[in-house]
Protein backbone atom coordinates (compact mmCIF):
# COMPACT_ATOMS: atom_id res chain seq x y z
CA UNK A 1 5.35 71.91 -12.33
CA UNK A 2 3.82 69.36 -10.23
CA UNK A 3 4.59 65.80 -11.47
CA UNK A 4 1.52 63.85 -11.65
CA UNK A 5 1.72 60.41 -9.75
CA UNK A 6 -0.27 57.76 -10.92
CA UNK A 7 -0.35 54.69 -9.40
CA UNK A 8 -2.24 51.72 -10.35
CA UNK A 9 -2.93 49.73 -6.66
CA UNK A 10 -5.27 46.95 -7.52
CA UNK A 11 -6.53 45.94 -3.86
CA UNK A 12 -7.88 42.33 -4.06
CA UNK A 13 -10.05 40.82 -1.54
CA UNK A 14 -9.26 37.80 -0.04
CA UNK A 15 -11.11 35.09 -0.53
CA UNK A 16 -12.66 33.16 2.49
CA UNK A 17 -11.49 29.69 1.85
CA UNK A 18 -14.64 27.54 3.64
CA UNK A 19 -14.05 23.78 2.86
CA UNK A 20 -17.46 22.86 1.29
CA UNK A 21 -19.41 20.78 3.77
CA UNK A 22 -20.60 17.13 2.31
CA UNK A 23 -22.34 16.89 5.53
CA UNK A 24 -24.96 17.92 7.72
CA UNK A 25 -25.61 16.66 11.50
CA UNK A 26 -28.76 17.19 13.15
CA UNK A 27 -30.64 16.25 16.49
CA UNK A 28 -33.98 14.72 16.16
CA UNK A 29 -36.69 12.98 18.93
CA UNK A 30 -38.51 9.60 17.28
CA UNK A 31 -41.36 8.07 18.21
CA UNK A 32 -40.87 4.31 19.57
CA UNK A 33 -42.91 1.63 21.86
CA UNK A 34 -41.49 3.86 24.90
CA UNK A 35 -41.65 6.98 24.15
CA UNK A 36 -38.94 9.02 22.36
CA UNK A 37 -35.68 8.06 21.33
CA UNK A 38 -33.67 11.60 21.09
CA UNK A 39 -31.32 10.58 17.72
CA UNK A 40 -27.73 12.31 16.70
CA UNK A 41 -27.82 12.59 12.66
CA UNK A 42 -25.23 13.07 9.86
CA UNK A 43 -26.10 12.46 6.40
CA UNK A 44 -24.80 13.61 2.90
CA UNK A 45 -25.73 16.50 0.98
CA UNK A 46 -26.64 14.36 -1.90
CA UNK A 47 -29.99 14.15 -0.85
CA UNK A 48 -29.31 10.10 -0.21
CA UNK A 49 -30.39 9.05 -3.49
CA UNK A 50 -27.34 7.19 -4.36
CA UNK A 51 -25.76 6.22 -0.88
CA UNK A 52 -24.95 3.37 0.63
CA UNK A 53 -26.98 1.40 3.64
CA UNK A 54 -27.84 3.75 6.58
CA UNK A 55 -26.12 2.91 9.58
CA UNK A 56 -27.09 3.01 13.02
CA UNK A 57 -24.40 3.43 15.79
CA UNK A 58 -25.56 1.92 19.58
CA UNK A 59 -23.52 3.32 22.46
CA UNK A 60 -21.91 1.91 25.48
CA UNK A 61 -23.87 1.05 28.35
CA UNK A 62 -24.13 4.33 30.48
CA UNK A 63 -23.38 6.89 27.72
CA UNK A 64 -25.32 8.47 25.01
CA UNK A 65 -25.16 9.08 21.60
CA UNK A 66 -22.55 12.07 22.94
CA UNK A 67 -19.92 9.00 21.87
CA UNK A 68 -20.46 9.52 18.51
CA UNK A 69 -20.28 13.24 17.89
CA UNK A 70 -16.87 13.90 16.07
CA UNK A 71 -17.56 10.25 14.29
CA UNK A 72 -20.94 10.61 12.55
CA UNK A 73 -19.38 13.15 9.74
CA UNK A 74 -16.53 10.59 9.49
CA UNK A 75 -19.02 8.33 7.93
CA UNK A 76 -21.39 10.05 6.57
CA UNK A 77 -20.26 11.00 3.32
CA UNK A 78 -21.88 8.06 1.33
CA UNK A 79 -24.58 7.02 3.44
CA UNK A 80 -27.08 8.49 6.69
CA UNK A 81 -25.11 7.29 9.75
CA UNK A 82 -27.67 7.75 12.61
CA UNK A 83 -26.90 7.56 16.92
CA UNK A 84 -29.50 7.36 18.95
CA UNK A 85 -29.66 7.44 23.02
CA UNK A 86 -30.90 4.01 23.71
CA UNK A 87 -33.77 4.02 25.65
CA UNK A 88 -33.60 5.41 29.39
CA UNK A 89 -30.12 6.33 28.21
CA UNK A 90 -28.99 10.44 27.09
CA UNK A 91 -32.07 12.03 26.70
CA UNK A 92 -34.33 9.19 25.45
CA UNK A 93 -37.14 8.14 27.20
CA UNK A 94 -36.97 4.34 29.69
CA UNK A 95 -38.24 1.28 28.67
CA UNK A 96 -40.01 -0.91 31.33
CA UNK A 97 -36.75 -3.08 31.57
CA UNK A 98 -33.56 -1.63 30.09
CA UNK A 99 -33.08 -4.89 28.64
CA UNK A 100 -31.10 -5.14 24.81
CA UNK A 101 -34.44 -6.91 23.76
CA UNK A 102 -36.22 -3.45 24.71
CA UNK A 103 -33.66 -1.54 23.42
CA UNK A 104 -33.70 -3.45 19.82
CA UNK A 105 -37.36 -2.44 19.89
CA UNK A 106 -36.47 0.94 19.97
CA UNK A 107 -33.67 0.48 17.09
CA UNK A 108 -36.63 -1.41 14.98
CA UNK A 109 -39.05 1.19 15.50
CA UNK A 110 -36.55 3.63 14.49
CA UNK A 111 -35.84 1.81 11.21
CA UNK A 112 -39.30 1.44 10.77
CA UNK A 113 -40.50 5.48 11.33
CA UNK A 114 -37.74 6.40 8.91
CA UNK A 115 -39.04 3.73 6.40
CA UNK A 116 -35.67 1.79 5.77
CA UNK A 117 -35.83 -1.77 4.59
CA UNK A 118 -32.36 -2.55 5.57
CA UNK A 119 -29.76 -1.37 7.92
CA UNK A 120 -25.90 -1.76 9.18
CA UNK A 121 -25.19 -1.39 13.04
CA UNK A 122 -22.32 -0.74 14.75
CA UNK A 123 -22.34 -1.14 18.77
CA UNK A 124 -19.96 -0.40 21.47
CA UNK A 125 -20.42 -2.84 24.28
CA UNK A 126 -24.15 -3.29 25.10
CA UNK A 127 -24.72 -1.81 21.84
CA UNK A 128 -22.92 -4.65 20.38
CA UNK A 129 -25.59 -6.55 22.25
CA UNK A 130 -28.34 -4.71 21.29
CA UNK A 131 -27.07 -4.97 18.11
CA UNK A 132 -26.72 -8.88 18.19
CA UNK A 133 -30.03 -8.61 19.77
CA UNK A 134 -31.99 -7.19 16.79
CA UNK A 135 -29.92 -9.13 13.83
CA UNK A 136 -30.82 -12.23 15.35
CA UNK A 137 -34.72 -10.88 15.48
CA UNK A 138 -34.85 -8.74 12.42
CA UNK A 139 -32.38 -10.88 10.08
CA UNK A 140 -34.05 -9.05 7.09
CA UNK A 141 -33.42 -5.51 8.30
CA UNK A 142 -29.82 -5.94 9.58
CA UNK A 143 -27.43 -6.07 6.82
CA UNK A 144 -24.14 -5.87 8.40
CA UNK A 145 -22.81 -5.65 11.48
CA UNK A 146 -19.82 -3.80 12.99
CA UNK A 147 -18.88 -4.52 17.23
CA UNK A 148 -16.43 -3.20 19.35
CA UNK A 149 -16.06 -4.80 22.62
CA UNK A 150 -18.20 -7.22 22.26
CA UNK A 151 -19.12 -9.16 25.92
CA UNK A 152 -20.32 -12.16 24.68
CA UNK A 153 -18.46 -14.08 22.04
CA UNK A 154 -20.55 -16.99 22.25
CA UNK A 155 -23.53 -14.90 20.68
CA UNK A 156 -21.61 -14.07 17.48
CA UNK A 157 -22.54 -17.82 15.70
CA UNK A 158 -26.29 -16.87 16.71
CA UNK A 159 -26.50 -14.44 13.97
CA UNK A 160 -26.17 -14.69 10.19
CA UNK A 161 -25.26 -11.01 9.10
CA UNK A 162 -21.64 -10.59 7.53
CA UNK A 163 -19.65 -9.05 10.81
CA UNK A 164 -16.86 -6.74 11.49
CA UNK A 165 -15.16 -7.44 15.12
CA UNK A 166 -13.10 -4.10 15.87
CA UNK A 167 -10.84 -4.06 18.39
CA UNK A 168 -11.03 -0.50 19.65
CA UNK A 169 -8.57 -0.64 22.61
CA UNK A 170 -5.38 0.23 19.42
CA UNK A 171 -7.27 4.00 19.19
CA UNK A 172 -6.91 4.91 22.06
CA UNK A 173 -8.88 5.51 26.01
CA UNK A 174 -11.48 6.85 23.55
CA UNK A 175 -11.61 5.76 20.01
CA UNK A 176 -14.57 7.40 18.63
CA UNK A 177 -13.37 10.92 20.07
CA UNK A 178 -9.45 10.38 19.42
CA UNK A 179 -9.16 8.82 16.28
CA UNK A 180 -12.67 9.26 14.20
CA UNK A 181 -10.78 9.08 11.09
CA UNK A 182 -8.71 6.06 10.63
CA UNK A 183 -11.26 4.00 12.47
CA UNK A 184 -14.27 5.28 10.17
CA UNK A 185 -11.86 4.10 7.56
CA UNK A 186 -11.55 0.38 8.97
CA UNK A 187 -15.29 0.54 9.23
CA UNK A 188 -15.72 2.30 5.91
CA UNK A 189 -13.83 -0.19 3.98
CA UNK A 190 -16.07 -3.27 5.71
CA UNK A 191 -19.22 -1.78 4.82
CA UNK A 192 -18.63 -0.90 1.04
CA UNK A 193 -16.96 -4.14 0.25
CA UNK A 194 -19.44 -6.56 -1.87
CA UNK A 195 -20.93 -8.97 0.17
């Protein structure tokens, strides 16, 4: 007699383990007094009904919105963080001048096409000045301000908005590349805190 083997092999599949993604990033072209500004986005999956003040992110003087690429999703889980190429800058179109004042034109015509009543900024250098720029213009559009390496200290009493001076240099040759994380969370921290 032939025994009869019976086996019971319960073959499971594995499960894909894919972190759920709380946010999206995009590329997008706006329309501003100089053409178009080509913008970097990330932005919760909430649908932005309940997040905090969008934030804008200005670059470094000869660099693009590039800068911000691994930091966007850092700090986009509560709120739209967006980085534009400043104009004449990435792959944004010039302004006449390259000045910060032309370049805070831009920024406010951005604000303005997305139909946002109030903003944060951080900038990096000249966007720290373009940032200065357009708080000291727009008072009622800039809510708070975040700068890293900012150029001219004597501007800083010009402006009203609550202010964040970072000092990037402790993160590293590259701060927004290197360490996204722990300097979203200095940043983080200073823009949820009541005013």
């Amino acid at each position: 007699m032939h025994a009869k083997l019976e086996t019971d092999a319960v073959i499971k599949a594995a499960k894909l383990s894919v972190p759920p993604t709380g946010v999206r990033t995009r590329r997008a072209y706006f329309d501003c007094k100089f053409g178009q500004l080509h913008v970097r986005t990330a932005f919760p999956t909430t649908g932005g009904f309940d997040e905090q003040a969008t934030l804008f992110c200005l670059h470094p003087i000869d660099a693009s919105s590039h800068t911000f690429d691994r930091f966007l999703p850092e700090l986009a889980d509560v709120r739209s963080v967006y980085a534009p190429d400043l104009p004449g800058y990435g792959e944004s179109d010039p302004s006449p001048t390259r000045s910060t004042a032309d370049a805070a034109t831009a920024i406010s015509d951005l604000a303005n096409a997305l139909g946002l009543r109030q903003i944060d900024l951080l900038g990096v250098q000249y966007g720290a000045e373009v940032a200065l720029e357009l708080a000291a213009a727009r008072p009622q559009l800039v809510r708070r301000l975040v700068l890293a390496g900012v150029p001219s200290a004597e501007r800083l009493p010009v402006v009203k908005q609550q202010r964040l001076v970072v000092d990037v240099a402790g993160y590293g040759d590259d701060p927004f590349d290197a360490a996204p994380q722990a300097l979203a969370k200095q940043i983080d921290v200073f823009l949820r805190s009541a005013a």
